[in-house]
PDB file of N, CA and C in Angstrom:
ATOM      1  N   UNK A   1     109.746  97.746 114.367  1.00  0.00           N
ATOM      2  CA  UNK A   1     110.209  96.837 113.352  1.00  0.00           C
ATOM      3  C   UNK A   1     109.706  97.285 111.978  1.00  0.00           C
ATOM      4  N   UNK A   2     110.396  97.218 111.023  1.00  0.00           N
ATOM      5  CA  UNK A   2     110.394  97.586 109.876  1.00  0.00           C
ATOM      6  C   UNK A   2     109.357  96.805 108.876  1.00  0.00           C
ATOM      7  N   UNK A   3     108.355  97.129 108.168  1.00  0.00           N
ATOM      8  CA  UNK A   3     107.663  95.887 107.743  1.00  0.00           C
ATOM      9  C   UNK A   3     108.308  95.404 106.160  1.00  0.00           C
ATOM     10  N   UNK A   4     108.134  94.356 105.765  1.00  0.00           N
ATOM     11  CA  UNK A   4     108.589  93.961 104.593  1.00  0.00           C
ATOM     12  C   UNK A   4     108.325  95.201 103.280  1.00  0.00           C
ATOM     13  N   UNK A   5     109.244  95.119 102.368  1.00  0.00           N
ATOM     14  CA  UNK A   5     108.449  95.910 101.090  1.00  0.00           C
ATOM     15  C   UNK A   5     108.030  95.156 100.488  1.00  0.00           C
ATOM     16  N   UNK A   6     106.684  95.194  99.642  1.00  0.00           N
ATOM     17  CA  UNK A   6     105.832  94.518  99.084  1.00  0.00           C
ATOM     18  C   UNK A   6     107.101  93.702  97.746  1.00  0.00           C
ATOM     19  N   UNK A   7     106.545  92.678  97.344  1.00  0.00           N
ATOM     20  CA  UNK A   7     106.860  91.762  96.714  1.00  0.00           C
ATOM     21  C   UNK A   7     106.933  91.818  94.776  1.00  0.00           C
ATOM     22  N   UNK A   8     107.673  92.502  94.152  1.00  0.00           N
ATOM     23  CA  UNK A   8     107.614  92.776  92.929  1.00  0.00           C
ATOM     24  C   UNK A   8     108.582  92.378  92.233  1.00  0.00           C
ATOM     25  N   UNK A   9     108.289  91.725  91.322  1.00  0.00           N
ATOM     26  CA  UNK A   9     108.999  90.834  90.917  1.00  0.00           C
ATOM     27  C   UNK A   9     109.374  91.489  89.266  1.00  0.00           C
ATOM     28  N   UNK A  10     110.786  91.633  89.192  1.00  0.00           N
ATOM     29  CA  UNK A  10     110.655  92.397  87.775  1.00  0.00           C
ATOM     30  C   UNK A  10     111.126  91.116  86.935  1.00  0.00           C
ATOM     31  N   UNK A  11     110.800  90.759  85.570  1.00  0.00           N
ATOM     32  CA  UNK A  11     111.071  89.885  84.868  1.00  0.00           C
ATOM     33  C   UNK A  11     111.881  90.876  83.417  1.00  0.00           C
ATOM     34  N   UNK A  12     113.055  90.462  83.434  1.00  0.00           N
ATOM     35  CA  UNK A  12     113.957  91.313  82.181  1.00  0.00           C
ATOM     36  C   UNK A  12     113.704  90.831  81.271  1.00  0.00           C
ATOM     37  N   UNK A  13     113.394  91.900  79.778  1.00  0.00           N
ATOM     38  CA  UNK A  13     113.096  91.494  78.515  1.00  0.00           C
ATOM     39  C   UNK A  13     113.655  92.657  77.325  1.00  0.00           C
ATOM     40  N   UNK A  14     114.111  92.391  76.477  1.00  0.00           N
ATOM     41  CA  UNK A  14     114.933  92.793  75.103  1.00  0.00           C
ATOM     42  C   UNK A  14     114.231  94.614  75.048  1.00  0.00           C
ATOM     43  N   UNK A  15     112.841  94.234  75.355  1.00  0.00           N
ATOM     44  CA  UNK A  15     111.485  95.286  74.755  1.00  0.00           C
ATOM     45  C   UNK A  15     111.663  96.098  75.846  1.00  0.00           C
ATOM     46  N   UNK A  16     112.292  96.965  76.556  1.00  0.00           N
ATOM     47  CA  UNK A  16     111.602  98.074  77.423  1.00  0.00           C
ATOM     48  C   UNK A  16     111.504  99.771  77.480  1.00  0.00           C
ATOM     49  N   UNK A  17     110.575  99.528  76.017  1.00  0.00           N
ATOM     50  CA  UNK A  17     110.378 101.295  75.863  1.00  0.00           C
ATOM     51  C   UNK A  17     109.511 101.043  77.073  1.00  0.00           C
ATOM     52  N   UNK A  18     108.264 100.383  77.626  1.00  0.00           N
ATOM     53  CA  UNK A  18     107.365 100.979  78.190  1.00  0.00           C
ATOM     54  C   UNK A  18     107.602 100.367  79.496  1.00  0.00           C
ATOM     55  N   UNK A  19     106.896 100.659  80.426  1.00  0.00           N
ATOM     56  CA  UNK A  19     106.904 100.855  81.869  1.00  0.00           C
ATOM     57  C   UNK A  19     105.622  99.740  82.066  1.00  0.00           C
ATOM     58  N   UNK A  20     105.909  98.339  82.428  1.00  0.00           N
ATOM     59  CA  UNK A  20     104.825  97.533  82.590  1.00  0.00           C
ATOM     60  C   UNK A  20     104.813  97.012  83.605  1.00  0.00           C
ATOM     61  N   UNK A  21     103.680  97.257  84.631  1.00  0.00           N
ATOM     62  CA  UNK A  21     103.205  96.766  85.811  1.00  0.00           C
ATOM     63  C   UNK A  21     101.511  96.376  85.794  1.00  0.00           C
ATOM     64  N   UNK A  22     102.431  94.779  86.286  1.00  0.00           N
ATOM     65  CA  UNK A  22     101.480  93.985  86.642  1.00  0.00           C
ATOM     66  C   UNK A  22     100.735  93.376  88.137  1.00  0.00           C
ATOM     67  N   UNK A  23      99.543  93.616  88.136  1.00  0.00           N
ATOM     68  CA  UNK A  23      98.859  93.540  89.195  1.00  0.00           C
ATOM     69  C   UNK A  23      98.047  91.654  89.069  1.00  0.00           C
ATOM     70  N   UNK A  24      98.433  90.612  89.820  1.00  0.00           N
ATOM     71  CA  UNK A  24      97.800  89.345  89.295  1.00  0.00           C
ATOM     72  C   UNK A  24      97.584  88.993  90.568  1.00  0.00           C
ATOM     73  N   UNK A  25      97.088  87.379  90.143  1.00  0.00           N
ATOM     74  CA  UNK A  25      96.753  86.252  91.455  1.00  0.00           C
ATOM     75  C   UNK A  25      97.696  85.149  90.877  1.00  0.00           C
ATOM     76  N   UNK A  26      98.222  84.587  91.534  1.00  0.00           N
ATOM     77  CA  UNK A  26      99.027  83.908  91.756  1.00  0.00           C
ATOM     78  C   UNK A  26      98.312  82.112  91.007  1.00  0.00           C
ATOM     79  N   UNK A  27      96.891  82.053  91.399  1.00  0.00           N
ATOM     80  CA  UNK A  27      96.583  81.205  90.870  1.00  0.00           C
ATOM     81  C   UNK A  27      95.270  81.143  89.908  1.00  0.00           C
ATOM     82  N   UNK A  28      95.475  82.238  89.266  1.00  0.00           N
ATOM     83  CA  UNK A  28      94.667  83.049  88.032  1.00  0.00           C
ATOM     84  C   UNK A  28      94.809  82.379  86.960  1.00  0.00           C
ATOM     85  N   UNK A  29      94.474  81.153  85.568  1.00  0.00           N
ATOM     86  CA  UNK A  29      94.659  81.566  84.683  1.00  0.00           C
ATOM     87  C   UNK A  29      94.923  82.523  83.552  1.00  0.00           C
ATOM     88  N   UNK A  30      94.224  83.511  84.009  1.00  0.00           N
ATOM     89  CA  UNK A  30      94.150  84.418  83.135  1.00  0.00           C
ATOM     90  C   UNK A  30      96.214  85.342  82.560  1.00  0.00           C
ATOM     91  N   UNK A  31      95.881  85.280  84.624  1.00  0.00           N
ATOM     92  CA  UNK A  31      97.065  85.841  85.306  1.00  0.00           C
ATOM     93  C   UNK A  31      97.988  85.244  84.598  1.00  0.00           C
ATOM     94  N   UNK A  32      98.228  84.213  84.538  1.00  0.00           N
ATOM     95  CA  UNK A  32      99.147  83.071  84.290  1.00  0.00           C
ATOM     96  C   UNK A  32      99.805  83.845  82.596  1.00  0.00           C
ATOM     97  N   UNK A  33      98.408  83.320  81.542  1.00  0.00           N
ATOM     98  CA  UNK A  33      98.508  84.133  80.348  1.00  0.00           C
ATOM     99  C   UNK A  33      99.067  85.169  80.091  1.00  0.00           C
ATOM    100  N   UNK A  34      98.741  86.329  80.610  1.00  0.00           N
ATOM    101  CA  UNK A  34      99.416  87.520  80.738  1.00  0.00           C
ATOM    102  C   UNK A  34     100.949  87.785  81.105  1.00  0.00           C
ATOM    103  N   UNK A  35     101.313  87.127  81.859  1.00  0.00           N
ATOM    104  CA  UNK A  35     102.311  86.756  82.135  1.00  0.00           C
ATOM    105  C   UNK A  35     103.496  86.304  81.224  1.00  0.00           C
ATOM    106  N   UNK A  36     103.094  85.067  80.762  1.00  0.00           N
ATOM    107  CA  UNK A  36     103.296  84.141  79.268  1.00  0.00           C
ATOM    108  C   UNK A  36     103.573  85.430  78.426  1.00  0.00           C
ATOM    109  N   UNK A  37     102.244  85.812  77.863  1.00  0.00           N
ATOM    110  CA  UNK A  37     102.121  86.751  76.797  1.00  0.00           C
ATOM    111  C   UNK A  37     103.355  87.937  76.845  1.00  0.00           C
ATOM    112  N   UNK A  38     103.639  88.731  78.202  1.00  0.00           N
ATOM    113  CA  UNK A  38     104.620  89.493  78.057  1.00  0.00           C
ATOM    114  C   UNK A  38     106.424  88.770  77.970  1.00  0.00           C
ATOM    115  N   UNK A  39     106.325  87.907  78.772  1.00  0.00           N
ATOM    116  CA  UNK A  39     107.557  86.904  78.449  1.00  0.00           C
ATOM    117  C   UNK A  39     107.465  86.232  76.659  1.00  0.00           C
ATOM    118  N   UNK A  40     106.817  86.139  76.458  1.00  0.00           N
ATOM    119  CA  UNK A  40     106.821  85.197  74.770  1.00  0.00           C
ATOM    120  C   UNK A  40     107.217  86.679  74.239  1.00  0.00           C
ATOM    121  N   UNK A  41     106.593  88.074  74.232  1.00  0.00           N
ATOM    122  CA  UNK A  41     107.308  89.122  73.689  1.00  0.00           C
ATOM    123  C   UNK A  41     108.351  89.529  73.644  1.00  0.00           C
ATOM    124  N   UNK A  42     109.467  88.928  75.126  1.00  0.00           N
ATOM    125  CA  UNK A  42     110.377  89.533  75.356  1.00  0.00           C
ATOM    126  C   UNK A  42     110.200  90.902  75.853  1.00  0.00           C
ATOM    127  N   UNK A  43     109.108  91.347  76.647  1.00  0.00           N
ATOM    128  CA  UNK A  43     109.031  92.672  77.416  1.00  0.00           C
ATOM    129  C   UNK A  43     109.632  92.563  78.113  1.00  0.00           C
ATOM    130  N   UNK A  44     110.342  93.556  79.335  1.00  0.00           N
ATOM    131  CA  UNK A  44     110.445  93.686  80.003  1.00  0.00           C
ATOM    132  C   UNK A  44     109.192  94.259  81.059  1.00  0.00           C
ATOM    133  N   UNK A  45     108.953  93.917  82.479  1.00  0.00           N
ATOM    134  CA  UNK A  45     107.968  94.393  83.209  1.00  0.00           C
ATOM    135  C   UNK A  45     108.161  93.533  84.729  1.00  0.00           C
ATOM    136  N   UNK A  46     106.896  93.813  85.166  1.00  0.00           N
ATOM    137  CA  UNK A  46     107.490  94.160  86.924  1.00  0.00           C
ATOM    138  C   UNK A  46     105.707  93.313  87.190  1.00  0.00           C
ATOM    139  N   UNK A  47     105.733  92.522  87.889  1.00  0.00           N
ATOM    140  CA  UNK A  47     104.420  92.044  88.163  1.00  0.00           C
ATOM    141  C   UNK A  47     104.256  91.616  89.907  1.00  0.00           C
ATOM    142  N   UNK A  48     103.053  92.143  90.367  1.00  0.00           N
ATOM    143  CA  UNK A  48     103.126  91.859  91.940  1.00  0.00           C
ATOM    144  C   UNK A  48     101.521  90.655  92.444  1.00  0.00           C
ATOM    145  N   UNK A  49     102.020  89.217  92.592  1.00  0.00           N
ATOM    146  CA  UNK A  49     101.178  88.403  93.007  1.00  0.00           C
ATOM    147  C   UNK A  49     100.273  89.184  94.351  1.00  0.00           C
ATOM    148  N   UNK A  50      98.938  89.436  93.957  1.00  0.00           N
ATOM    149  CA  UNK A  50      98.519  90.728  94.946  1.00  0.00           C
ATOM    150  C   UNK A  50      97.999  89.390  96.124  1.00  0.00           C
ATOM    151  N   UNK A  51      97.102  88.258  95.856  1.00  0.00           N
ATOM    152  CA  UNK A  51      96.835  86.902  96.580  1.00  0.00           C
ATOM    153  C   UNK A  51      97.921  86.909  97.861  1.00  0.00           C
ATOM    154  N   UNK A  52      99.217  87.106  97.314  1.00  0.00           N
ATOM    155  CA  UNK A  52     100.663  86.940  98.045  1.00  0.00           C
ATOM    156  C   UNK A  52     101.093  87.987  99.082  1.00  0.00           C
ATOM    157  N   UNK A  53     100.397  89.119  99.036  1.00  0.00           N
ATOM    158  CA  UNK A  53     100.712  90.404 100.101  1.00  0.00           C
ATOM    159  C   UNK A  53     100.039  90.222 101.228  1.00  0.00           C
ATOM    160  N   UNK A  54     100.281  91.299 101.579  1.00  0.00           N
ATOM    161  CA  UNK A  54      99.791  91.213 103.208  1.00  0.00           C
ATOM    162  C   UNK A  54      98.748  92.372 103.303  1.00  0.00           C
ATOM    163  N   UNK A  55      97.862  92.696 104.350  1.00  0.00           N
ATOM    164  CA  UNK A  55      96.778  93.230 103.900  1.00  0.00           C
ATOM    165  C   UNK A  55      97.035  94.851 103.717  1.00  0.00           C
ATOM    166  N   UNK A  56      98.363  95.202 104.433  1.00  0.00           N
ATOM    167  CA  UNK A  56      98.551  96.685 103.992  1.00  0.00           C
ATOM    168  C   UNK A  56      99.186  96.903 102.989  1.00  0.00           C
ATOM    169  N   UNK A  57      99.515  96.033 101.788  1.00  0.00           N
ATOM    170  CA  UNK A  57     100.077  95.932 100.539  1.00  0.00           C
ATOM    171  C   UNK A  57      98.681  96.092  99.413  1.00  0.00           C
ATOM    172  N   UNK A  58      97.951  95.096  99.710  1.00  0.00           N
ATOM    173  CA  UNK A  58      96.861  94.779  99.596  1.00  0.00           C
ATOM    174  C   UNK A  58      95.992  96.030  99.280  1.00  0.00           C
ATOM    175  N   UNK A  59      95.966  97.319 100.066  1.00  0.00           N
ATOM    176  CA  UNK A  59      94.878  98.126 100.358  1.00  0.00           C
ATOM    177  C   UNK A  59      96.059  98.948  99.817  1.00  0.00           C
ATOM    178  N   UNK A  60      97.664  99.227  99.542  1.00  0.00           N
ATOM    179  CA  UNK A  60      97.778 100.362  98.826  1.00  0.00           C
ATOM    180  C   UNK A  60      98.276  99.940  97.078  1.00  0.00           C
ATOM    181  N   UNK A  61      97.569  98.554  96.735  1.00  0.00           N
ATOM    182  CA  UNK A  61      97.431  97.845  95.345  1.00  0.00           C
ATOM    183  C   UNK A  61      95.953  98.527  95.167  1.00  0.00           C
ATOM    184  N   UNK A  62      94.802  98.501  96.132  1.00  0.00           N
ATOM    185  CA  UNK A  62      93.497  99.182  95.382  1.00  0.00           C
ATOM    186  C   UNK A  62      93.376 100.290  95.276  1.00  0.00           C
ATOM    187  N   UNK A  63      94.340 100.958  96.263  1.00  0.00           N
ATOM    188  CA  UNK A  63      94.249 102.107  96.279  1.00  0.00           C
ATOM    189  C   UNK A  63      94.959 102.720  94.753  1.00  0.00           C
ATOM    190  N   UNK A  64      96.046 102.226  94.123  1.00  0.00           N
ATOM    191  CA  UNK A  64      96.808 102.485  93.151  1.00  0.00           C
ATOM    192  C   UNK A  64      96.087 102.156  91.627  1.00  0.00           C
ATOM    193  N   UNK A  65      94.644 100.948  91.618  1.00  0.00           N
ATOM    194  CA  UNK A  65      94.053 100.354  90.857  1.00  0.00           C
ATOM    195  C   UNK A  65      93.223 101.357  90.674  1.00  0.00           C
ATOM    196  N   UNK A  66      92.680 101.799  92.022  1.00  0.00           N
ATOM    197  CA  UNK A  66      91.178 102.415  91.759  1.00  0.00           C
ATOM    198  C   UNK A  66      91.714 104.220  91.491  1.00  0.00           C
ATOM    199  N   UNK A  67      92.749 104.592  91.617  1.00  0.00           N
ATOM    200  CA  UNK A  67      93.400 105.741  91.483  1.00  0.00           C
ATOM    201  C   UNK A  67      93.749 106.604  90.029  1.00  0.00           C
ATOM    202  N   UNK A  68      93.530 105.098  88.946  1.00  0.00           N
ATOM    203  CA  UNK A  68      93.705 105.034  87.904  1.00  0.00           C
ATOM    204  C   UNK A  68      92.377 104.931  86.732  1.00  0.00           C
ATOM    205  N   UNK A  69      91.333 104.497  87.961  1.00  0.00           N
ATOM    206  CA  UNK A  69      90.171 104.377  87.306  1.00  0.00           C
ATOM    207  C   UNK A  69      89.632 103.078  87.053  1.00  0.00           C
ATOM    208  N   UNK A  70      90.522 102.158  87.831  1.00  0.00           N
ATOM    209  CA  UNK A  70      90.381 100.811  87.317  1.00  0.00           C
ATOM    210  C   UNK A  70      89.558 100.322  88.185  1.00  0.00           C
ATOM    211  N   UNK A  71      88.967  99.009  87.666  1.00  0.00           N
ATOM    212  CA  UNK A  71      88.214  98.163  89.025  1.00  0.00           C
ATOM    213  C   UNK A  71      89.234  96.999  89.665  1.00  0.00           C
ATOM    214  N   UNK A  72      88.881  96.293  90.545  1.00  0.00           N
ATOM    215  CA  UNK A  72      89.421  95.377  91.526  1.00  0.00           C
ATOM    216  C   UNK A  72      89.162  94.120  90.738  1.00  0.00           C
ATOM    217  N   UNK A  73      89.918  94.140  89.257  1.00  0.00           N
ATOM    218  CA  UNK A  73      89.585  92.202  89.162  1.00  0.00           C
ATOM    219  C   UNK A  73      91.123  92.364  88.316  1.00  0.00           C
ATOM    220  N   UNK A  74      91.904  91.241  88.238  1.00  0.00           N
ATOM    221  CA  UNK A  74      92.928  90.831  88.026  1.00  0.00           C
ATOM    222  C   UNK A  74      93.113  90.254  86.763  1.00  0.00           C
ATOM    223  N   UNK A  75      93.580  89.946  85.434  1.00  0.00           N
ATOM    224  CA  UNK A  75      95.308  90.720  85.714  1.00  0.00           C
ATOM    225  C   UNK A  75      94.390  92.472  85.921  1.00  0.00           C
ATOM    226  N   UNK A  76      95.094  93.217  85.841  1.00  0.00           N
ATOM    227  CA  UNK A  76      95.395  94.355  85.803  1.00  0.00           C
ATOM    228  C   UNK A  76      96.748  94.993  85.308  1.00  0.00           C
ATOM    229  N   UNK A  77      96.842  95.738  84.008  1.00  0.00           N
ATOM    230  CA  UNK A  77      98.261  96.158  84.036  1.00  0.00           C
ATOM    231  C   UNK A  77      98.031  97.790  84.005  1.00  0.00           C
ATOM    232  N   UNK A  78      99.204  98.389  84.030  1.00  0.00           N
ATOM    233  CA  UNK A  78      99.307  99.353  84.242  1.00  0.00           C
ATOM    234  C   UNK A  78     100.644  99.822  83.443  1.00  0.00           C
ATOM    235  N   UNK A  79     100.080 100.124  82.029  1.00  0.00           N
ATOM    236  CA  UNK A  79     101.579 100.960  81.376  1.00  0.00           C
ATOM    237  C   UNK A  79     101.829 102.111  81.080  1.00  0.00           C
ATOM    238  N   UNK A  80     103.172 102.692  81.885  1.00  0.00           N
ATOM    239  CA  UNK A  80     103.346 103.702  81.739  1.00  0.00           C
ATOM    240  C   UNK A  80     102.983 104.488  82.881  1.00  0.00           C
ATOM    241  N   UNK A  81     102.489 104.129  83.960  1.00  0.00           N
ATOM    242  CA  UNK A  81     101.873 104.616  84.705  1.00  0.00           C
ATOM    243  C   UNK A  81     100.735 105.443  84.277  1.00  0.00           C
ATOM    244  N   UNK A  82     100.019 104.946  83.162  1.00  0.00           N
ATOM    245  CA  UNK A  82      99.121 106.350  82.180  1.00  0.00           C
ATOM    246  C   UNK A  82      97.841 105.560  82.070  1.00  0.00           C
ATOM    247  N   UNK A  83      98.316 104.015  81.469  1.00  0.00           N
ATOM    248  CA  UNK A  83      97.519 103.214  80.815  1.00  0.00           C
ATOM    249  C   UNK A  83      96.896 102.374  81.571  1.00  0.00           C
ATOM    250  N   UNK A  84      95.719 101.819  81.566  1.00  0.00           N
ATOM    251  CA  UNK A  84      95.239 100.929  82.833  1.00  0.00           C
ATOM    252  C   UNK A  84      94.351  99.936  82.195  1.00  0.00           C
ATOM    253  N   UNK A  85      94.545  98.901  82.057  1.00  0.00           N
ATOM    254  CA  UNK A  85      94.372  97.609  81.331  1.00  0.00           C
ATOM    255  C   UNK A  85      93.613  96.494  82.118  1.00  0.00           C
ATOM    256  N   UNK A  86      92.665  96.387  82.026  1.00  0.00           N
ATOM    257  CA  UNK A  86      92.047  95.366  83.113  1.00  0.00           C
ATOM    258  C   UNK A  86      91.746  94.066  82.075  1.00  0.00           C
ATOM    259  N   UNK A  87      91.567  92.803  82.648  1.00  0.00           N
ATOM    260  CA  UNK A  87      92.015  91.182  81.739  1.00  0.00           C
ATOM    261  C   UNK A  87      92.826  91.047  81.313  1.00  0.00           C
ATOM    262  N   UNK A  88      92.675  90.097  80.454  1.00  0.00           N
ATOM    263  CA  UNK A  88      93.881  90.143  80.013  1.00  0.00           C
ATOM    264  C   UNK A  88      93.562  89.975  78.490  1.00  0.00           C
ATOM    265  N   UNK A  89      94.071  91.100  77.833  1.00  0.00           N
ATOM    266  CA  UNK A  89      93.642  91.677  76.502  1.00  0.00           C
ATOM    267  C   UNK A  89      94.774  91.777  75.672  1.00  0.00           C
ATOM    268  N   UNK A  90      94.720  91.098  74.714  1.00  0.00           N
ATOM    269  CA  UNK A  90      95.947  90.774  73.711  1.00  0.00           C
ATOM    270  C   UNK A  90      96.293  91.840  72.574  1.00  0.00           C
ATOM    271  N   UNK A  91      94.783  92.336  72.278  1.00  0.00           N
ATOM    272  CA  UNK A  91      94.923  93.421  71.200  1.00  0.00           C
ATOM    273  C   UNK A  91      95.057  94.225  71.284  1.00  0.00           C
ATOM    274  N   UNK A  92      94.607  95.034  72.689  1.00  0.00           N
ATOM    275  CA  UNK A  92      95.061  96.406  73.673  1.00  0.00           C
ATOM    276  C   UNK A  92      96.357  96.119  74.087  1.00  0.00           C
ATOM    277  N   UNK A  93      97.097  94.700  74.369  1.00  0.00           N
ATOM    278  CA  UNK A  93      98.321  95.213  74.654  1.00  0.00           C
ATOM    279  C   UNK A  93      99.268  95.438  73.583  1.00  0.00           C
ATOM    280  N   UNK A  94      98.911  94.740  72.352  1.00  0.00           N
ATOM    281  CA  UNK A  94      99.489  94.564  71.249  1.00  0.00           C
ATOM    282  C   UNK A  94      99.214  95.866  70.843  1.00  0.00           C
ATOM    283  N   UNK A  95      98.351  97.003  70.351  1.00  0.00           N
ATOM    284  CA  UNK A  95      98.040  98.225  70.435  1.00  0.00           C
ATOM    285  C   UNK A  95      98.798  99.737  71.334  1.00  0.00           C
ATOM    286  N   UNK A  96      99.124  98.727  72.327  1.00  0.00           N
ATOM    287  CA  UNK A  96      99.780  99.837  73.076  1.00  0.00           C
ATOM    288  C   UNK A  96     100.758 100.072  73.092  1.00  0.00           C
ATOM    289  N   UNK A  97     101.702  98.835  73.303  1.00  0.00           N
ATOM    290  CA  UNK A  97     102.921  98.330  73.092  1.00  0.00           C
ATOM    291  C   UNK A  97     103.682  98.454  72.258  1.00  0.00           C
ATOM    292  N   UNK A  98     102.717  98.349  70.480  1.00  0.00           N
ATOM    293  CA  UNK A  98     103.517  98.411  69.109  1.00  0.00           C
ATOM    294  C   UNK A  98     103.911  97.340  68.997  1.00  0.00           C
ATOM    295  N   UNK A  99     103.663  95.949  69.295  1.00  0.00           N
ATOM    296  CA  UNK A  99     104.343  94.876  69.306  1.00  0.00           C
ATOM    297  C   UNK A  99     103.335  94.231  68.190  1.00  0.00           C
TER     298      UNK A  99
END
């Protein structure tokens, strides 16, 4: 049996020079913010409730976090596949973004 593909949710926005993936918890404030923050921009980006996977989703999300150099705390974004953003940081994204 085939197992599910992990759960990614892309949200469409006006803005998509960059490549934005989001790593959250589902019942994160922070998460929540970040979230907000790229929707109030009108980004476009792709965010995966990691709380919400299953544990072999789970282990190839740290594996993809820690691959990048990042640590294991949430939000986490990832732009560009280059950039690796841990909290949720308004002036680094505003910085990166050009927004």
């Amino acid at each position: 049996m085939a197992r599910e593909k992990m759960k990614i949710v892309k949200v469409p926005g006006k803005n998509n020079k960059h490549t934005i993936l989001l790593y959250a918890l589902s019942t994160c404030a922070w998460c929540k913010m970040a979230k907000q923050f790229l929707k109030d921009k009108n980004l476009e980006f792709e965010y995966v409730d990691v709380d919400l996977c299953n544990d072999e989703d789970k282990e190839e999300i740290r594996k993809h976090i820690l691959s990048k150099g990042g640590v294991l705390s949430y939000p986490t974004m990832i732009i560009d596949d280059k950039i690796l953003i841990t909290g949720f940081r308004k002036d680094k994204l505003q910085e990166i973004l050009e927004i």
